[in-house]
C-alpha atoms as a PDB file:
ATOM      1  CA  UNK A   1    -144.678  48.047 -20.791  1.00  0.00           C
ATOM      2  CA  UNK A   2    -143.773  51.488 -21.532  1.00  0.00           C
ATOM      3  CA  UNK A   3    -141.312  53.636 -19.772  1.00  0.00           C
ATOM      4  CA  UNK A   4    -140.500  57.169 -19.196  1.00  0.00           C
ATOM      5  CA  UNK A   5    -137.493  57.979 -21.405  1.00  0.00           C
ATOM      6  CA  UNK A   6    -136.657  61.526 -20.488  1.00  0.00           C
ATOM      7  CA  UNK A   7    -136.043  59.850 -16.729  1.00  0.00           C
ATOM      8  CA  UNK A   8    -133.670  57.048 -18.000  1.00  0.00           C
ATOM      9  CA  UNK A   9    -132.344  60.202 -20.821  1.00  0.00           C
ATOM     10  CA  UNK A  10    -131.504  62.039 -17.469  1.00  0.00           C
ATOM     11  CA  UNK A  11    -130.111  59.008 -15.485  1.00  0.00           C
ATOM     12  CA  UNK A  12    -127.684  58.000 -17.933  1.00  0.00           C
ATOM     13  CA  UNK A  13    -126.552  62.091 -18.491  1.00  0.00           C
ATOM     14  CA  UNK A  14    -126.142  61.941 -14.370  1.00  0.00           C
ATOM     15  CA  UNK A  15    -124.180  58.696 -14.843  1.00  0.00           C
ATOM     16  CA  UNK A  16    -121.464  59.742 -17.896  1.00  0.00           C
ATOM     17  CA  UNK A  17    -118.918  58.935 -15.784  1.00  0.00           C
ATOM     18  CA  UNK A  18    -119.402  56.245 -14.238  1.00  0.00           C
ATOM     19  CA  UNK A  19    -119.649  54.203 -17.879  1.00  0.00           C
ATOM     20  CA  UNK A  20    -122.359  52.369 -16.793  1.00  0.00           C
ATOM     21  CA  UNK A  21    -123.667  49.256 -18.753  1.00  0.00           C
ATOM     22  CA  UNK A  22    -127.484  49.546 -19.803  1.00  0.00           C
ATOM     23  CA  UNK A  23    -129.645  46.688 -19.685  1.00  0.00           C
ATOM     24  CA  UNK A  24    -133.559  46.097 -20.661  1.00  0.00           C
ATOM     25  CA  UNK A  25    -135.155  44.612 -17.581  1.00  0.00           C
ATOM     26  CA  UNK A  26    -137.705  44.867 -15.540  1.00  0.00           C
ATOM     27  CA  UNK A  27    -140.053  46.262 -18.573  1.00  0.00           C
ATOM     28  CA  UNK A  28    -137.679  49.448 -18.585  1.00  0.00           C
ATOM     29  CA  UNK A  29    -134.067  50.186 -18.173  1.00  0.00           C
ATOM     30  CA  UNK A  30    -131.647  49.355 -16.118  1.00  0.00           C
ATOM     31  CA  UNK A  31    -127.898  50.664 -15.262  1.00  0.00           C
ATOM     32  CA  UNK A  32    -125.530  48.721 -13.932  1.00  0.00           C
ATOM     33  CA  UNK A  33    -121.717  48.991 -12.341  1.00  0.00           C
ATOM     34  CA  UNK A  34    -119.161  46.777 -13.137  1.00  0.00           C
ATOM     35  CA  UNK A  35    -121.997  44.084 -13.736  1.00  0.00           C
ATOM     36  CA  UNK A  36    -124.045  44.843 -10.705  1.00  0.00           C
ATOM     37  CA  UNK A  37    -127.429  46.992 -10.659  1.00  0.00           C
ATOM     38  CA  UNK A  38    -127.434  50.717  -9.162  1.00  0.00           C
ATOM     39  CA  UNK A  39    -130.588  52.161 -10.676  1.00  0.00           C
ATOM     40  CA  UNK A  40    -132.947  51.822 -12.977  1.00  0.00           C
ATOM     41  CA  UNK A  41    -136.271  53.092 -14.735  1.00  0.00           C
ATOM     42  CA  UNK A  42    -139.531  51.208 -14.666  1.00  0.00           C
ATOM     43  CA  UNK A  43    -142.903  52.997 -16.167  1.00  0.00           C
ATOM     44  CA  UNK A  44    -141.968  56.350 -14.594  1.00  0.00           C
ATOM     45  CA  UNK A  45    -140.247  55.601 -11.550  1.00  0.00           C
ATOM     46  CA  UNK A  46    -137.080  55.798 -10.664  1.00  0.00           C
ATOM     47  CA  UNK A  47    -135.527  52.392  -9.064  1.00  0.00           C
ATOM     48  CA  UNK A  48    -132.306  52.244  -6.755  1.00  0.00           C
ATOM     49  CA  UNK A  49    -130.709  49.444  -5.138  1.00  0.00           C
ATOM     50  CA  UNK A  50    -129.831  51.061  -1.906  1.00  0.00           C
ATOM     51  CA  UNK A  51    -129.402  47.754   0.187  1.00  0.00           C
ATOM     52  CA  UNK A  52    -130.278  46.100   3.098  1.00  0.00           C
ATOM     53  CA  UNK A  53    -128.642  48.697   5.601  1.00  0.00           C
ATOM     54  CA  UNK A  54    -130.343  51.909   4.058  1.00  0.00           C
ATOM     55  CA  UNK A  55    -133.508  50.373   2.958  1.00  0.00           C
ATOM     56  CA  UNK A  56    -135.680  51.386   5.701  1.00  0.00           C
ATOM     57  CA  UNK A  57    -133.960  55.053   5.882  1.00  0.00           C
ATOM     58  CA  UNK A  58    -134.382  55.422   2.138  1.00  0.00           C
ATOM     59  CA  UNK A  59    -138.224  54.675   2.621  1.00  0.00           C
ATOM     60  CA  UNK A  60    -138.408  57.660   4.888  1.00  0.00           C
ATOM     61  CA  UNK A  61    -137.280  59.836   2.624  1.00  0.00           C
ATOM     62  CA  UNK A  62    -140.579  61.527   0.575  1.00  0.00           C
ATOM     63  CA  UNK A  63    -141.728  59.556  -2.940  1.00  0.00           C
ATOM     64  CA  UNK A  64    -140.020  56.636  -1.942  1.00  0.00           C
ATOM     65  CA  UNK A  65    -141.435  53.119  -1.354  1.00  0.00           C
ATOM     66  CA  UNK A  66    -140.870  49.271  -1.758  1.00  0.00           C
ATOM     67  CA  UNK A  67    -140.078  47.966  -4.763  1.00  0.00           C
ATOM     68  CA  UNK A  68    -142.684  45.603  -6.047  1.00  0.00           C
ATOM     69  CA  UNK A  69    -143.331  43.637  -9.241  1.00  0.00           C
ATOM     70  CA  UNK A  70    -144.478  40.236  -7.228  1.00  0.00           C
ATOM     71  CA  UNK A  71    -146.536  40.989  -4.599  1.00  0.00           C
ATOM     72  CA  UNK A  72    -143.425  40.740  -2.662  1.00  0.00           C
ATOM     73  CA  UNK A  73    -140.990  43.966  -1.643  1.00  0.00           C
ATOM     74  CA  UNK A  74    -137.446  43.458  -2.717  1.00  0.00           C
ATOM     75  CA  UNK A  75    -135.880  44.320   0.367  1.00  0.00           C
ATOM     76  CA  UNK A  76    -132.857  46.627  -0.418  1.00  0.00           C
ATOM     77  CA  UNK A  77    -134.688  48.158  -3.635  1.00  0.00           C
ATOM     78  CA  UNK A  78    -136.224  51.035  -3.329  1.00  0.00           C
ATOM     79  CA  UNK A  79    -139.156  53.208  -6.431  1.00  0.00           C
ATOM     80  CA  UNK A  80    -139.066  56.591  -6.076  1.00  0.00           C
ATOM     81  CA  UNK A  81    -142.050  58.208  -7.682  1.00  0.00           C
ATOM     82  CA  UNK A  82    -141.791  60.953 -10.392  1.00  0.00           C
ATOM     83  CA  UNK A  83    -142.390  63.851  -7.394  1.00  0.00           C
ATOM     84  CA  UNK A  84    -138.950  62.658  -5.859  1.00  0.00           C
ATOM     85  CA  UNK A  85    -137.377  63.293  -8.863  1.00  0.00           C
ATOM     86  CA  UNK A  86    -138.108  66.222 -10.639  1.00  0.00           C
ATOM     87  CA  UNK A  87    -135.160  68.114  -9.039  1.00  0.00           C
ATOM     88  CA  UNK A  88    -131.700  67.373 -10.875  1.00  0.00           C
ATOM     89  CA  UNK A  89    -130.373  67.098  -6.718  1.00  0.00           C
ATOM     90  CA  UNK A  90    -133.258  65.100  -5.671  1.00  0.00           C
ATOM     91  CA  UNK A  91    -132.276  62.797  -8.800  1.00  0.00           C
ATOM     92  CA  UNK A  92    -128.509  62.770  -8.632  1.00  0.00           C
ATOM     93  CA  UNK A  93    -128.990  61.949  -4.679  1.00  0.00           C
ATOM     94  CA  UNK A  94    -130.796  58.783  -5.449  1.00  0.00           C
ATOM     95  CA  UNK A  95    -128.930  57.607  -7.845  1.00  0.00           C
ATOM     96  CA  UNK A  96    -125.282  58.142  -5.823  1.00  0.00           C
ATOM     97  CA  UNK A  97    -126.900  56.199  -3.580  1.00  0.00           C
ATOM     98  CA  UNK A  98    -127.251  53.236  -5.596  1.00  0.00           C
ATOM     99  CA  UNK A  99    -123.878  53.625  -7.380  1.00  0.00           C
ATOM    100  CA  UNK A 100    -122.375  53.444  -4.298  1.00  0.00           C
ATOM    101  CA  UNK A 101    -124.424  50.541  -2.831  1.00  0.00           C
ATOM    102  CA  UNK A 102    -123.079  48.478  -6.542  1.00  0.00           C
ATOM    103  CA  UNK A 103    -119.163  49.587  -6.119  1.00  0.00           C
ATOM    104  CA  UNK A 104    -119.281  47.557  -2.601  1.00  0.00           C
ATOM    105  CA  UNK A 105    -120.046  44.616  -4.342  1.00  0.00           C
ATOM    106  CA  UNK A 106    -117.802  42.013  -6.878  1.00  0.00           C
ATOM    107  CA  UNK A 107    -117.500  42.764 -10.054  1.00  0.00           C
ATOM    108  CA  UNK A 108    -119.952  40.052 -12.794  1.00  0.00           C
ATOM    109  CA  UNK A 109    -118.510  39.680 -15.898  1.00  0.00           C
END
């Protein structure tokens, strides 16, 4: 499966300083701090790992919803459609939400 690489081209510009590691998952991209996942790109959508204690806020917010490849929601993930991130604020938002979420938690290897 495909995915949109002028959104993961943006994401990693946004991210330059954070040195994030890239990974191929989830049929797309994914970016992750110090081992652990912040964001990510799957078909054109925009994927943050907000966790459990802003999940339901960050579904609020417009062009989000759960994140879903099972049938099942990952609770603590969150897709934002393309509408939610078209603006370079809109996008940087989301994503310091997931870096943030991935520096409270140990560092993998």
């Amino acid at each position: 499966m495909a995915y949109d690489i002028h959104l993961a081209e943006r994401v990693s510009k946004i991210l330059t300083t954070e040195h994030p590691t890239e990974k191929k998952m989830f049929g797309g991209v994914g970016y992750l701090i110090k081992g652990n996942m912040a964001c990510g790109v799957h078909t054109d959508n925009l994927i943050v790992r907000v966790g459990k204690d802003l999940y339901i806020k960050s579904l609020s917010r417009p062009f989000a919803k759960p994140f879903d490849l099972t049938g099942k929601a990952m609770s603590g993930w969150v897709e934002v459609t393309p509408a939610g991130t078209r603006d370079d604020k809109d996008l940087t938002e989301w994503i310091r939400m997931g870096v943030e979420f991935a520096r409270t938690l140990p560092p993998k290897e």
